[in-house]
Protein backbone atom coordinates (compact mmCIF):
# COMPACT_ATOMS: atom_id res chain seq x y z
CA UNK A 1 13.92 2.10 -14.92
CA UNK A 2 12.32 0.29 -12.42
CA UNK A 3 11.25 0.08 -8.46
CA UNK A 4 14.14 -1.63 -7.58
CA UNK A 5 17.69 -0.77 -6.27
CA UNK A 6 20.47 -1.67 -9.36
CA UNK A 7 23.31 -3.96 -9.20
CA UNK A 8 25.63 -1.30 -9.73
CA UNK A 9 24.44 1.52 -8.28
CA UNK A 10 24.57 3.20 -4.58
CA UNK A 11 22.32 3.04 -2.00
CA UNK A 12 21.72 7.08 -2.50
CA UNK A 13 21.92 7.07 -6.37
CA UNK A 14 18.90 4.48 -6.39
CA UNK A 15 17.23 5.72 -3.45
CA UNK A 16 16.70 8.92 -5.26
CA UNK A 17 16.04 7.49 -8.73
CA UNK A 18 13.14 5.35 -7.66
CA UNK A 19 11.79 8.30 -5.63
CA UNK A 20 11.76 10.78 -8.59
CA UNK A 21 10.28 7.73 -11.17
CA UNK A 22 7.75 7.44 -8.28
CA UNK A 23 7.00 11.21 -8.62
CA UNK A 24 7.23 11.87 -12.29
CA UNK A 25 4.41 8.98 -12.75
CA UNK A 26 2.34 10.30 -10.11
CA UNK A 27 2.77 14.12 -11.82
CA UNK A 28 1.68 12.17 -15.21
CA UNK A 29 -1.48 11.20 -13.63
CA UNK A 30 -2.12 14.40 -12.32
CA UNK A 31 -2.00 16.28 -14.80
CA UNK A 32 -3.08 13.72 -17.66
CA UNK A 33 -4.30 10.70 -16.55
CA UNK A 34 -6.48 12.56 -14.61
CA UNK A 35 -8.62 14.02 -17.64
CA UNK A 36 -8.97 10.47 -19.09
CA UNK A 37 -10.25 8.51 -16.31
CA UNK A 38 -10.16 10.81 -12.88
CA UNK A 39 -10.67 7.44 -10.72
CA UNK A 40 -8.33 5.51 -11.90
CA UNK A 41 -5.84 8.30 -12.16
CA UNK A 42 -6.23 9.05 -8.64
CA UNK A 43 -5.48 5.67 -7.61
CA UNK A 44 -2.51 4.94 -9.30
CA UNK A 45 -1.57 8.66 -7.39
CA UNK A 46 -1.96 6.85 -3.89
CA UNK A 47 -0.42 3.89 -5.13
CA UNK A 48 2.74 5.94 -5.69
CA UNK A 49 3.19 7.82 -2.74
CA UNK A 50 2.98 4.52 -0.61
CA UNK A 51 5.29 3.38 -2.68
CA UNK A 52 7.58 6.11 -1.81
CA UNK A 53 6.58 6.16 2.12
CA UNK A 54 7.85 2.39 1.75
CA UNK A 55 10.89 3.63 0.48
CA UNK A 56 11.54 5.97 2.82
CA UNK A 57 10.94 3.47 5.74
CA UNK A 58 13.94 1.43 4.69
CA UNK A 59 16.50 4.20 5.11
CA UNK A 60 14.45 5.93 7.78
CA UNK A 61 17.43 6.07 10.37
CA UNK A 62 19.76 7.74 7.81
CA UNK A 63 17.46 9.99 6.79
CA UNK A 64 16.89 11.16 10.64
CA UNK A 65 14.48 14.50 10.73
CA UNK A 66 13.81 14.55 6.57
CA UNK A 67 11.90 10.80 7.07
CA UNK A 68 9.13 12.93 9.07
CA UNK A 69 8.62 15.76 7.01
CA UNK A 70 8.56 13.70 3.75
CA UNK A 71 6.59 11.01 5.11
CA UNK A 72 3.81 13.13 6.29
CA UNK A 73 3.96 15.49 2.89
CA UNK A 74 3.13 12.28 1.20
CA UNK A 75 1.27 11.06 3.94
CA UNK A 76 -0.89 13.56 3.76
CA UNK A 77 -1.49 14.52 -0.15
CA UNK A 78 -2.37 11.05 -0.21
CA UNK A 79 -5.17 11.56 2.29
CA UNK A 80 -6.34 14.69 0.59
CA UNK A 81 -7.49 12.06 -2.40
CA UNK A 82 -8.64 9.50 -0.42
CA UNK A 83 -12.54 10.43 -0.56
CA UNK A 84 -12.36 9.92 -4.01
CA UNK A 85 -10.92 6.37 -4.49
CA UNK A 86 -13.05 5.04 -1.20
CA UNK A 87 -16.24 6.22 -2.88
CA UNK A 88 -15.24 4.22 -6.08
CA UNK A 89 -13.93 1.38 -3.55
CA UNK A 90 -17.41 0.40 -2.12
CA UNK A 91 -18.86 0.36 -5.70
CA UNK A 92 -16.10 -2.60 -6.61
CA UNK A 93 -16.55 -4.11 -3.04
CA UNK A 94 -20.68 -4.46 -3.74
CA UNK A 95 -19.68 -5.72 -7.23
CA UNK A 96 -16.52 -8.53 -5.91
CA UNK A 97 -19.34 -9.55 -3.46
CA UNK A 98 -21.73 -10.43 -5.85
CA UNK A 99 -19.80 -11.88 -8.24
CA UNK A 100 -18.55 -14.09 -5.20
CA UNK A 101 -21.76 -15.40 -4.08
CA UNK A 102 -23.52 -15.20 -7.55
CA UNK A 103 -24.82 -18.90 -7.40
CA UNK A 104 -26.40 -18.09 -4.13
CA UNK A 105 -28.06 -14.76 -5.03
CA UNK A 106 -30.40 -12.95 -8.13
CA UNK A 107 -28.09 -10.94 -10.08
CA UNK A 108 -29.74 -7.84 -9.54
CA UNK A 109 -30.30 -8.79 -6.05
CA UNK A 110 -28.61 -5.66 -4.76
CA UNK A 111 -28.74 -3.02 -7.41
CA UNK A 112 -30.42 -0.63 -5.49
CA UNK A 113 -27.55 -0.44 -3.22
CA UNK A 114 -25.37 -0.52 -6.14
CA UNK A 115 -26.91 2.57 -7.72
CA UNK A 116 -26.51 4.37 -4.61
CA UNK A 117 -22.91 4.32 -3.86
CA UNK A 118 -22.03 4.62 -7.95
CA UNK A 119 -24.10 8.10 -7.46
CA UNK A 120 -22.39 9.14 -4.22
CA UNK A 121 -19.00 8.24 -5.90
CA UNK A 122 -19.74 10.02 -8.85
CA UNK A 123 -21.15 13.28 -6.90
CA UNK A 124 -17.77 13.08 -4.84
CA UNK A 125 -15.64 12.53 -7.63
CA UNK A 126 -17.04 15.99 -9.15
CA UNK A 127 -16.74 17.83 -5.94
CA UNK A 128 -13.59 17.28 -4.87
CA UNK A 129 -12.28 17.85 -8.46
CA UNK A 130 -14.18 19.86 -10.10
CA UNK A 131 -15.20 22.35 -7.17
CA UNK A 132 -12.84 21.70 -4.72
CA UNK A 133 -9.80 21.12 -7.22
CA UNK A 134 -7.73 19.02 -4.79
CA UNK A 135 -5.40 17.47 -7.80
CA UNK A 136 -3.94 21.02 -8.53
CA UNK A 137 -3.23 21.89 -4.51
CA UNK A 138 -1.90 18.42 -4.64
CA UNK A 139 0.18 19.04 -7.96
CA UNK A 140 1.49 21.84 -6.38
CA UNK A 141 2.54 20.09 -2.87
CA UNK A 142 4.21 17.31 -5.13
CA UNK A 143 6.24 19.34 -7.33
CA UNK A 144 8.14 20.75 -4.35
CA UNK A 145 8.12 17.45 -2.62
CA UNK A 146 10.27 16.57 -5.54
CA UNK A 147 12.98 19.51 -5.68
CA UNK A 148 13.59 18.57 -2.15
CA UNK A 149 14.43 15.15 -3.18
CA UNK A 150 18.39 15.68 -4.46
CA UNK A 151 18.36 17.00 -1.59
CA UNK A 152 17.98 13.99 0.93
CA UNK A 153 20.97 13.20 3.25
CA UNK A 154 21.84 9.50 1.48
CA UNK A 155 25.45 10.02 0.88
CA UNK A 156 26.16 7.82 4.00
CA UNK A 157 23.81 5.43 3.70
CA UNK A 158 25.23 1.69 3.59
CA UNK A 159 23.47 -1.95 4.25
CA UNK A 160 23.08 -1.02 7.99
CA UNK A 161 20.60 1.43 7.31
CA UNK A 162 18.52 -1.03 4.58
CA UNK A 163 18.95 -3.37 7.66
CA UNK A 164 17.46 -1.50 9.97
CA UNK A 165 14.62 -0.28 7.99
CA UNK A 166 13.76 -3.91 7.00
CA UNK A 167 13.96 -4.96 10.38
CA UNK A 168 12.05 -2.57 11.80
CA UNK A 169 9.11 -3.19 9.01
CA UNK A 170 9.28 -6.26 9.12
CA UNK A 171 9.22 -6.44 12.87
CA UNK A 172 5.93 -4.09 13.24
CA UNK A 173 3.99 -7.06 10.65
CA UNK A 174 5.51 -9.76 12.83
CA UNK A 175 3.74 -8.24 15.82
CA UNK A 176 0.70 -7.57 13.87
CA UNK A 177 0.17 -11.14 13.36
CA UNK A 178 0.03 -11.90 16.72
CA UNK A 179 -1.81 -9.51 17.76
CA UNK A 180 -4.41 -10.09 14.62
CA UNK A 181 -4.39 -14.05 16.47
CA UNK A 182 -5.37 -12.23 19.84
CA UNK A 183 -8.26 -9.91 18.86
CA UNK A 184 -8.81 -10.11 14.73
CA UNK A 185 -10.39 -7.04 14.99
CA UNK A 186 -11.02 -4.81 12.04
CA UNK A 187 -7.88 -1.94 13.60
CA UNK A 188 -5.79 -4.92 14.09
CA UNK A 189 -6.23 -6.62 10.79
CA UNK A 190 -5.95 -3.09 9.15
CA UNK A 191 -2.64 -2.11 10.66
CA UNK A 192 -1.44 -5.67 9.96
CA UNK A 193 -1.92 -5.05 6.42
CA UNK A 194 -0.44 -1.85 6.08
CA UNK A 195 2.60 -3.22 7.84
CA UNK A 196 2.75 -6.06 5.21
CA UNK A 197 2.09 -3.86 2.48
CA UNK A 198 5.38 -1.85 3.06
CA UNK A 199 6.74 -4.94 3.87
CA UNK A 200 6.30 -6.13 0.13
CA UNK A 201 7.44 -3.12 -1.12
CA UNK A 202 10.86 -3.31 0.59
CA UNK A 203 10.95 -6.71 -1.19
CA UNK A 204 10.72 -5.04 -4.38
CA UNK A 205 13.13 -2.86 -3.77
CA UNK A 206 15.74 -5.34 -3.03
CA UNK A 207 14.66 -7.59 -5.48
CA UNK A 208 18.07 -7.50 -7.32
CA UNK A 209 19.39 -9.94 -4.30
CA UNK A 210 17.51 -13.12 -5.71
CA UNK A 211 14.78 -12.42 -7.88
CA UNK A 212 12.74 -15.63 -8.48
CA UNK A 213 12.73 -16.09 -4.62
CA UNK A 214 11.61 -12.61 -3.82
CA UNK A 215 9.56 -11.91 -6.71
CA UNK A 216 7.07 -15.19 -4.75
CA UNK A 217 7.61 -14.04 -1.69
CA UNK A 218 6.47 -10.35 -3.04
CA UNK A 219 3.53 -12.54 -4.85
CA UNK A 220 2.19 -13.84 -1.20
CA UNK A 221 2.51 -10.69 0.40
CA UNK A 222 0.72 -9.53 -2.16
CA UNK A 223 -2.17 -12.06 -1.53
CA UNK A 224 -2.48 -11.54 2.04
CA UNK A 225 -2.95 -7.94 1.56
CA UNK A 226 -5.43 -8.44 -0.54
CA UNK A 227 -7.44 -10.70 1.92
CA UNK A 228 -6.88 -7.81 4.39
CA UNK A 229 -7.83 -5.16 2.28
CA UNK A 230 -11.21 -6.93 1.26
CA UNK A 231 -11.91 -7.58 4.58
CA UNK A 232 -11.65 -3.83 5.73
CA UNK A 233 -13.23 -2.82 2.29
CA UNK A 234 -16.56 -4.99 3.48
CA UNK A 235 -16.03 -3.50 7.03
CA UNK A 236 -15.82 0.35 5.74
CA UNK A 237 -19.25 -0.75 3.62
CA UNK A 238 -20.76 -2.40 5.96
CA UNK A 239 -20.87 0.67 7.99
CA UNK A 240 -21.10 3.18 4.83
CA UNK A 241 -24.60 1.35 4.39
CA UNK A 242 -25.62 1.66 8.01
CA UNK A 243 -25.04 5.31 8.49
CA UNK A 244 -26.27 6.24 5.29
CA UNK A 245 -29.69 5.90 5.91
CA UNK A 246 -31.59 8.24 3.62
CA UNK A 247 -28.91 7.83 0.28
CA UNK A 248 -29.74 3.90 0.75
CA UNK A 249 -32.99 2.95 1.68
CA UNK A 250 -34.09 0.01 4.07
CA UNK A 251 -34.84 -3.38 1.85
CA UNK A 252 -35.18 -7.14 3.60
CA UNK A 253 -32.53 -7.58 0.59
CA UNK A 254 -30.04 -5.52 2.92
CA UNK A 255 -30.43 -8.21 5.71
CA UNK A 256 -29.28 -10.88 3.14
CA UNK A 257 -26.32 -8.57 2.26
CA UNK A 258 -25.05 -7.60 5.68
CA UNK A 259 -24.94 -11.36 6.08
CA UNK A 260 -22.98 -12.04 2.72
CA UNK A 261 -20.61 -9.34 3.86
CA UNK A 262 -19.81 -11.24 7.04
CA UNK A 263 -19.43 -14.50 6.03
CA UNK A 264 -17.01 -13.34 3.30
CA UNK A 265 -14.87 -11.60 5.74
CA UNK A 266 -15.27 -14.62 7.77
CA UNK A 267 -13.39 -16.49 4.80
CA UNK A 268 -10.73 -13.60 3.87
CA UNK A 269 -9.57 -13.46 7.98
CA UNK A 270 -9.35 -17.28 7.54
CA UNK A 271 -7.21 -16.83 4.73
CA UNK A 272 -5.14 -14.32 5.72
CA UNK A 273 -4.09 -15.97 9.38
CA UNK A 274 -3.20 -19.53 7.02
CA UNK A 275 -0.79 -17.31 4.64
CA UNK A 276 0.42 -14.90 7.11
CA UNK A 277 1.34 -17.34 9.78
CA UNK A 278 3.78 -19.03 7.17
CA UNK A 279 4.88 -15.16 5.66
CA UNK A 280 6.08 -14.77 9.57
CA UNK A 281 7.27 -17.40 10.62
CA UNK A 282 10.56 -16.68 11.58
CA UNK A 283 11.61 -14.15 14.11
CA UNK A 284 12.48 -11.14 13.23
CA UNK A 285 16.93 -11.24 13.80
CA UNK A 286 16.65 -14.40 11.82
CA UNK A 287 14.39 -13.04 8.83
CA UNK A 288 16.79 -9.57 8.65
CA UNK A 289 19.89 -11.97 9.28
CA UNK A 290 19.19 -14.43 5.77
CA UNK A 291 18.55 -10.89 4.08
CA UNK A 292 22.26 -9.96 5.27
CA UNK A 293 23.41 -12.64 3.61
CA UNK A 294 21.78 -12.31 0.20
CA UNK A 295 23.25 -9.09 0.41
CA UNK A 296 26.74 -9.91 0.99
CA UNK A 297 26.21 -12.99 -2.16
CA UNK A 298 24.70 -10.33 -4.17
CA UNK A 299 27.15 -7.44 -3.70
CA UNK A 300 30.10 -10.40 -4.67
CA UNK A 301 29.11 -11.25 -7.69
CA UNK A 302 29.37 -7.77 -8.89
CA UNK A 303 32.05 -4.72 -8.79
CA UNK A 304 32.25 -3.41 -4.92
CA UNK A 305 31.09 0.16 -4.53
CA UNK A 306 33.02 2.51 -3.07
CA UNK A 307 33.40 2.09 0.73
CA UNK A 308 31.46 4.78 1.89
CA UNK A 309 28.05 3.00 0.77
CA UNK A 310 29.30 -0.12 1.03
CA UNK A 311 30.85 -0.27 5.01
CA UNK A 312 30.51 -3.29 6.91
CA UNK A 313 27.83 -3.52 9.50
């Protein structure tokens, strides 16, 4: 189906149906995608267990005790693959900065570093796979991650709890912003981001309540994590290069690249503040409060669920 709750479904039924799509894609990558292009594969793999820590987030307070076990089992298989895709990373973050500034610079201006990192990815890739074979401990660790998953205390779970969870993400970005304004640091900006990244996932989720409006809103969160997530890419390179000494050596053309990486993050924090500023501008109570009431327009124009999913704030 899709990664988004259903008209006529409840809170529980959809909770655990977008969970278990999340998880049977991620198991198809694992143990198939994985043999066709292990990068790739591995990245859609993160891709879905954030998805699923977003979902748990937005019925964190019915889920009490359960949110913290699941949310560090996917927490953490996530992290067990994470060497893998932020080798392959700095290869695309070399390449987006080039193609960026290609008026200004030789095209093979940096292939030395280039050649470098595509090694070390490629080197890491084949450890941690083919030595190592993290994908099967992970296989393992998701395959009971997903019996467990029936098994989630939902039954209660009614708009409150979406509430809550919405607020309380949405909250967390909302103070991110400001405190990305105070000290745009590259923690700050990096927290920020993952705060609007569940953020946009909630959206998705809840699309169903008015989905040309939320589908742009989702579009805009989308772009401002983006500019976040290039800006800590270039950060994570910039001090990959620096500490990696004898794997890249010393050119004046790293100079000239240092400086392209700055200036470019230069623009992407610029960027970010302009769209996030306007992403949160309203307070908190007031952006949860206009989500109420999509809800309550939404749940009218359809049959009512029974009451025990659908009780009144």
């Amino acid at each position: 189906m899709s990664f988004y709750l259903q008209n006529r479904e409840s809170i529980a039924a959809g909770v655990r149906r977008i969970a278990q799509e999340q998880v049977d894609k991620a198991l198809f990558q694992l143990t198939q995608g994985v043999h066709q292009d292990p990068s790739e594969a591995i990245h859609d793999v993160r891709k879905r267990f954030k998805k699923i820590r977003a979902l748990l987030r937005l019925v964190r307070d019915q889920l009490g005790k359960v949110y913290q076990r699941e949310n560090t089992c996917f927490r953490d298989m996530g992290r067990r693959l994470a060497a893998v895709r932020d080798a392959q990373v700095r290869v695309e973050t070399l390449n987006d900065l080039a193609d960026h500034f290609e008026a200004a610079i030789a095209a093979d201006a940096f292939d030395q570093v280039q050649q470098a990192l595509t090694r070390y990815h490629l080197s890491t890739r084949r450890y941690l796979l083919a030595e190592e074979n993290v994908t099967d401990a992970v296989l393992s660790e998701l395959q009971q991650a997903q019996a467990r998953i029936a098994d989630w205390p939902l039954e209660q779970a009614d708009r409150s709890v979406i509430k809550q969870g919405l607020k309380r993400v949405y909250k967390r970005g909302y103070k991110g912003l400001s405190a990305a304004l105070a000290d745009p640091s590259v923690e700050n900006l990096h927290n920020w981001r993952k705060r609007a990244k569940y953020l946009r996932y909630h959206l998705r989720i809840l699309k169903s309540l008015w989905p040309d409006y939320l589908k742009d809103y989702e579009d805009y969160l989308h772009q401002l994590t983006d500019y976040l997530g290039d800006d800590h890419d270039l950060a994570v390179l910039n001090q990959f290069i620096a500490s990696q000494p004898q794997r890249i050596q010393a050119s004046e053309n790293l100079a000239a690249l240092q400086g392209l990486m700055t200036e470019r993050q230069r623009q992407l924090k610029a960027e970010a503040i302009r769209l996030g500023q306007r992403l949160y501008a309203e307070p908190p109570q007031a952006f949860v409060a206009r989500f109420g009431t999509y809800w309550q327009l939404w749940r009218r124009e359809y049959p009512r669920l029974p009451l025990s999913v659908e009780s009144a704030e």
